[in-house]
C-alpha atoms as a PDB file:
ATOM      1  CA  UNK A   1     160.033  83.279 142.346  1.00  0.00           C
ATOM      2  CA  UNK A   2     160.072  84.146 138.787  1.00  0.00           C
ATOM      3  CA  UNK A   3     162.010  82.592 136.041  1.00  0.00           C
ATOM      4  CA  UNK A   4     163.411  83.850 132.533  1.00  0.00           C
ATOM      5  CA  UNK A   5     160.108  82.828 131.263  1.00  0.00           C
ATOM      6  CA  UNK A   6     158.149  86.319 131.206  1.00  0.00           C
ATOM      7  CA  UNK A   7     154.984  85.501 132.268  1.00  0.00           C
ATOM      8  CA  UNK A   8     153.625  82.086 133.771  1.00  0.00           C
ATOM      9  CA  UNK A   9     152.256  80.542 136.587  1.00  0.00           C
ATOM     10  CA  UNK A  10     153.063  77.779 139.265  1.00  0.00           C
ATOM     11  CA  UNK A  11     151.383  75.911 142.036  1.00  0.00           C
ATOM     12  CA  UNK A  12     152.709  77.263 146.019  1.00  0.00           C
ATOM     13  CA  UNK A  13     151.962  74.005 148.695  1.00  0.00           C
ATOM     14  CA  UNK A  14     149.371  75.418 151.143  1.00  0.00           C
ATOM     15  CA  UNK A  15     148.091  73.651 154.069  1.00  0.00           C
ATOM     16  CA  UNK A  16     143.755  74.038 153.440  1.00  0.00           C
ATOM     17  CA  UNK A  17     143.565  75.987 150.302  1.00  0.00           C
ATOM     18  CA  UNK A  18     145.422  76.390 146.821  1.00  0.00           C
ATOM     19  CA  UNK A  19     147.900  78.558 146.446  1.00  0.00           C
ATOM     20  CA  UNK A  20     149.110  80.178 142.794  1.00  0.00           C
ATOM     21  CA  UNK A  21     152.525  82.119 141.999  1.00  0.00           C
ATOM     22  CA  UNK A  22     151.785  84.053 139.168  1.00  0.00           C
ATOM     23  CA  UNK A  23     154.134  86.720 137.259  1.00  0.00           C
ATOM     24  CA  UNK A  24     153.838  88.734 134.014  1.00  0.00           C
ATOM     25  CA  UNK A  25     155.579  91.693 132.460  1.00  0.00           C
ATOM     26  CA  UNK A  26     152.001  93.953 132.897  1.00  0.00           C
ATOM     27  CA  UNK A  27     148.402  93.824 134.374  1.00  0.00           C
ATOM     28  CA  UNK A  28     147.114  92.059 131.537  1.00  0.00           C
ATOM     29  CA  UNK A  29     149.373  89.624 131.406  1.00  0.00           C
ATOM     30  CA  UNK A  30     149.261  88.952 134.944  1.00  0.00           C
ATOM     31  CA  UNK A  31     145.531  88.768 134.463  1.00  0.00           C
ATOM     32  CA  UNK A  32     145.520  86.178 131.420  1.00  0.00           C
ATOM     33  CA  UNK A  33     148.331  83.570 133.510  1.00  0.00           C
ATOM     34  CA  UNK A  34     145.813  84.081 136.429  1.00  0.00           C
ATOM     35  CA  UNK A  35     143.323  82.756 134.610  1.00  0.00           C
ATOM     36  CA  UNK A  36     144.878  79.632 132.971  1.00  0.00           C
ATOM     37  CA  UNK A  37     146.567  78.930 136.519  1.00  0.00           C
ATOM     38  CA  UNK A  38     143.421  78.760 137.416  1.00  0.00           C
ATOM     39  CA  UNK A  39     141.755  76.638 135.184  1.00  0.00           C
ATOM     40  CA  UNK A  40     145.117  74.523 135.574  1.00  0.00           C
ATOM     41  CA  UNK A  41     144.589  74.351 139.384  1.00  0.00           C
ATOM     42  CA  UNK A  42     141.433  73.292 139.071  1.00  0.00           C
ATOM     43  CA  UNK A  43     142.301  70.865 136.044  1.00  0.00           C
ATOM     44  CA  UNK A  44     139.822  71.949 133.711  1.00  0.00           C
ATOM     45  CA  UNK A  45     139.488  70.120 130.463  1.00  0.00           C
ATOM     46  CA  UNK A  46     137.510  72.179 127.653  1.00  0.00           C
ATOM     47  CA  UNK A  47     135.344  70.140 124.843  1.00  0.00           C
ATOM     48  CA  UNK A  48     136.366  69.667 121.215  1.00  0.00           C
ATOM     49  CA  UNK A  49     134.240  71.635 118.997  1.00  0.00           C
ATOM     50  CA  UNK A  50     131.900  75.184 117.964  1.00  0.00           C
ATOM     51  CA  UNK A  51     133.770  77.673 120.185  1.00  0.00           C
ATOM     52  CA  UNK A  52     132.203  80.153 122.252  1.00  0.00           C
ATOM     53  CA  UNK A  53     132.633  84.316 122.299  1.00  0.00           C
ATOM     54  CA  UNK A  54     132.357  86.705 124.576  1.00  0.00           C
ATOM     55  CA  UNK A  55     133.150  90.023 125.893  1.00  0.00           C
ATOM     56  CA  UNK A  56     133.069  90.949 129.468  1.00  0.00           C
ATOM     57  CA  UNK A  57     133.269  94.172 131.791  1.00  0.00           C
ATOM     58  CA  UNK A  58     134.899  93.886 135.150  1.00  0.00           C
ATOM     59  CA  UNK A  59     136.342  96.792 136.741  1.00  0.00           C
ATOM     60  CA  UNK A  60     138.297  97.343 141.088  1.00  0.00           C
ATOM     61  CA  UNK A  61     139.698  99.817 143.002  1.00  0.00           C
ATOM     62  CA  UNK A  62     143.056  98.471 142.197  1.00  0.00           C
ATOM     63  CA  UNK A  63     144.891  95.460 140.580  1.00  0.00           C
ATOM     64  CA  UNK A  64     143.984  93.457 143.594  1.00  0.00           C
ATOM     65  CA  UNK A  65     140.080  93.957 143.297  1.00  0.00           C
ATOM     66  CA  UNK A  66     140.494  93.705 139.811  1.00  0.00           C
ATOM     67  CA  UNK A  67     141.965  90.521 139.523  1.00  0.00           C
ATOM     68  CA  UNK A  68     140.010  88.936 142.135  1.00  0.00           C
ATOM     69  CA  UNK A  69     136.653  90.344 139.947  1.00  0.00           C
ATOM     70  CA  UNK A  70     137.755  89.056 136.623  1.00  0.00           C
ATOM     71  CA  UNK A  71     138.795  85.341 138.159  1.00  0.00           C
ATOM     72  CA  UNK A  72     135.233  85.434 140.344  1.00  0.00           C
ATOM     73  CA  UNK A  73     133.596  86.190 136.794  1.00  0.00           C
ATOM     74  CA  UNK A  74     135.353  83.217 134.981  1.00  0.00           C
ATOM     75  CA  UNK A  75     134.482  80.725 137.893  1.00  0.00           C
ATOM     76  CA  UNK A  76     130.893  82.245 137.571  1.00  0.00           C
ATOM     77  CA  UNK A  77     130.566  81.542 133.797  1.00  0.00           C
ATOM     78  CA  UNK A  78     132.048  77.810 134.586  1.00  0.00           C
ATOM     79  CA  UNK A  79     129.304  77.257 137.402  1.00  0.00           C
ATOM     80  CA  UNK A  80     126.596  78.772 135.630  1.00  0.00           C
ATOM     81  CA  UNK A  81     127.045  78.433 131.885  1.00  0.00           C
ATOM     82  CA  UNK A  82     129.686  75.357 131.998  1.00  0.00           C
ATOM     83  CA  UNK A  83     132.215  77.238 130.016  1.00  0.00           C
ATOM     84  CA  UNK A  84     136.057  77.316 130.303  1.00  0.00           C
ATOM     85  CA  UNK A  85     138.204  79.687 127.971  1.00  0.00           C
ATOM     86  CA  UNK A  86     141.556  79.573 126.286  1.00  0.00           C
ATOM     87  CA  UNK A  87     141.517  82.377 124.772  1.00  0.00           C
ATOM     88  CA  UNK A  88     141.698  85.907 125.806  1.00  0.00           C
ATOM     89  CA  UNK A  89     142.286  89.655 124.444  1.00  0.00           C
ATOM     90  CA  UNK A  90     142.145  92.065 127.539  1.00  0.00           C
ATOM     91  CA  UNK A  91     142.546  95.580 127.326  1.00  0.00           C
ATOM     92  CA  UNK A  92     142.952  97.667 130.528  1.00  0.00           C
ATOM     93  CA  UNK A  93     141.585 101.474 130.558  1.00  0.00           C
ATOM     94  CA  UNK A  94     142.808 102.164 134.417  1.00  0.00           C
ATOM     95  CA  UNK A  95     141.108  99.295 136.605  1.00  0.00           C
ATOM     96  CA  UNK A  96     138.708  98.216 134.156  1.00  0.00           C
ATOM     97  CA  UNK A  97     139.099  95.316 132.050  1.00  0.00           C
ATOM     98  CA  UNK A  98     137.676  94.923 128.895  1.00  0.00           C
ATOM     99  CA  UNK A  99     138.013  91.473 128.118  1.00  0.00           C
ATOM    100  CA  UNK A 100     136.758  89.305 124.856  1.00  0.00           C
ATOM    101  CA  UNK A 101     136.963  85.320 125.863  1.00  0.00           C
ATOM    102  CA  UNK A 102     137.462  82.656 123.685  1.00  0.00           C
ATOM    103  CA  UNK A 103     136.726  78.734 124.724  1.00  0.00           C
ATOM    104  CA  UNK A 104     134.087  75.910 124.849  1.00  0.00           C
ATOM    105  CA  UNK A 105     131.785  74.134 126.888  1.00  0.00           C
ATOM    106  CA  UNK A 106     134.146  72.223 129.950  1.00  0.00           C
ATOM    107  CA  UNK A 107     134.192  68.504 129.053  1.00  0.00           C
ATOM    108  CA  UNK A 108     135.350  68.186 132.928  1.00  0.00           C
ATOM    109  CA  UNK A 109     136.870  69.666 135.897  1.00  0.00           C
ATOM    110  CA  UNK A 110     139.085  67.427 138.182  1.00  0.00           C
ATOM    111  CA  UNK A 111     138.960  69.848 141.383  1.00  0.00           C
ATOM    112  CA  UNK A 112     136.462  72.733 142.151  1.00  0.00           C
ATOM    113  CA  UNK A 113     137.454  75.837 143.257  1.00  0.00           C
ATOM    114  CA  UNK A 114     134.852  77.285 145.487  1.00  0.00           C
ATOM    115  CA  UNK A 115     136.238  80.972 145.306  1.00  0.00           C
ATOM    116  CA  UNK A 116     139.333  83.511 144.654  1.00  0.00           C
ATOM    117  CA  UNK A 117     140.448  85.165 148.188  1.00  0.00           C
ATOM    118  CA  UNK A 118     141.790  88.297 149.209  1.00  0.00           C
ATOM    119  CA  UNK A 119     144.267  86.817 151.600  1.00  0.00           C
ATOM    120  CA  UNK A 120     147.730  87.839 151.955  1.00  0.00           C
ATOM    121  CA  UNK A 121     146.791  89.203 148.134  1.00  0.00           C
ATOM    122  CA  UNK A 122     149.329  91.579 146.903  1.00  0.00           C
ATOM    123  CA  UNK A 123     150.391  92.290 142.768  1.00  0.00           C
ATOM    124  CA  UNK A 124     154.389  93.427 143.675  1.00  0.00           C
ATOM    125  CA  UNK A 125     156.246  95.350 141.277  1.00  0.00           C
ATOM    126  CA  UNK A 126     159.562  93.302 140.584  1.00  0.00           C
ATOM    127  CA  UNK A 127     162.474  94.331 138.025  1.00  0.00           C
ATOM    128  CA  UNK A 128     160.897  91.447 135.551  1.00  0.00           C
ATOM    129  CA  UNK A 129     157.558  92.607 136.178  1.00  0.00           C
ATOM    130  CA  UNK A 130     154.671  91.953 138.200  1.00  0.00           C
ATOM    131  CA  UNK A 131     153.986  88.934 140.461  1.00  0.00           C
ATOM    132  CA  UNK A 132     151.272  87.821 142.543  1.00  0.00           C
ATOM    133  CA  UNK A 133     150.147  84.926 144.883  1.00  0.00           C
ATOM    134  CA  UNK A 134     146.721  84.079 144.994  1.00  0.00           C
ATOM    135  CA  UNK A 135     144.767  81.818 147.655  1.00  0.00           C
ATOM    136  CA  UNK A 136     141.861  79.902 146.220  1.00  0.00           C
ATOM    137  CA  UNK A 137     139.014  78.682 148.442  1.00  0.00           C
ATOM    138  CA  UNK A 138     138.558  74.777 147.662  1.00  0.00           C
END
């Protein structure tokens, strides 16, 4: 489960999909490893050069909904736009993320990652922090 490392990420074997252990010591944390487990996953190589900026809105019902929302967004603006980020500064007002994005155009993705899932999704409270698996749709 989780190590001494605070927050981080690691790929769980799963039969048809792609699984992700993820665990931070708060949402935003948990949201930001999320993300680069992600782009890990789906082995995402960003371009040298001009970086881009940008802020982004995405709000849920609960830590669930959001993080499935703000990990739908970021595989939306590598579809659409072709961008990957390695940066982030997220601030959390309740379930709403207010997030300003930091990264490039992707030079390449070795995997696609069709979507984020709901199943068996579940952010857990531990004594290090939070954890969550996530199920991605390949």
């Amino acid at each position: 489960m989780m190590s001494e490392v605070q927050a981080g990420f690691r790929e769980i074997e799963h039969t048809a999909d792609w699984e992700l252990q993820v665990w931070a010591p708060d949402l935003a944390a948990l949201l930001e490893q999320a993300a680069r487990g992600m782009y890990a996953l789906a082995q995402a190589r960003l371009e040298d050069g001009p970086r881009q900026a940008i802020s982004l809105q995405v709000s849920g019902l609960d830590a669930e909904s959001l993080l499935v929302a703000f990990l739908a967004e970021l595989l939306y603006l590598s579809e659409q736009d072709g961008l990957g980020f390695d940066r982030f500064a997220l601030r959390l007002s309740g379930y709403e993320l207010h997030a300003d994005l930091e990264g490039t155009p992707l030079a390449s993705l070795g995997k696609e990652i069709k979507a984020v899932t709901y199943h068996n999704l579940v952010v857990r409270q531990t004594g290090q922090g939070l954890v969550v698996n996530i199920v991605f749709d390949v």
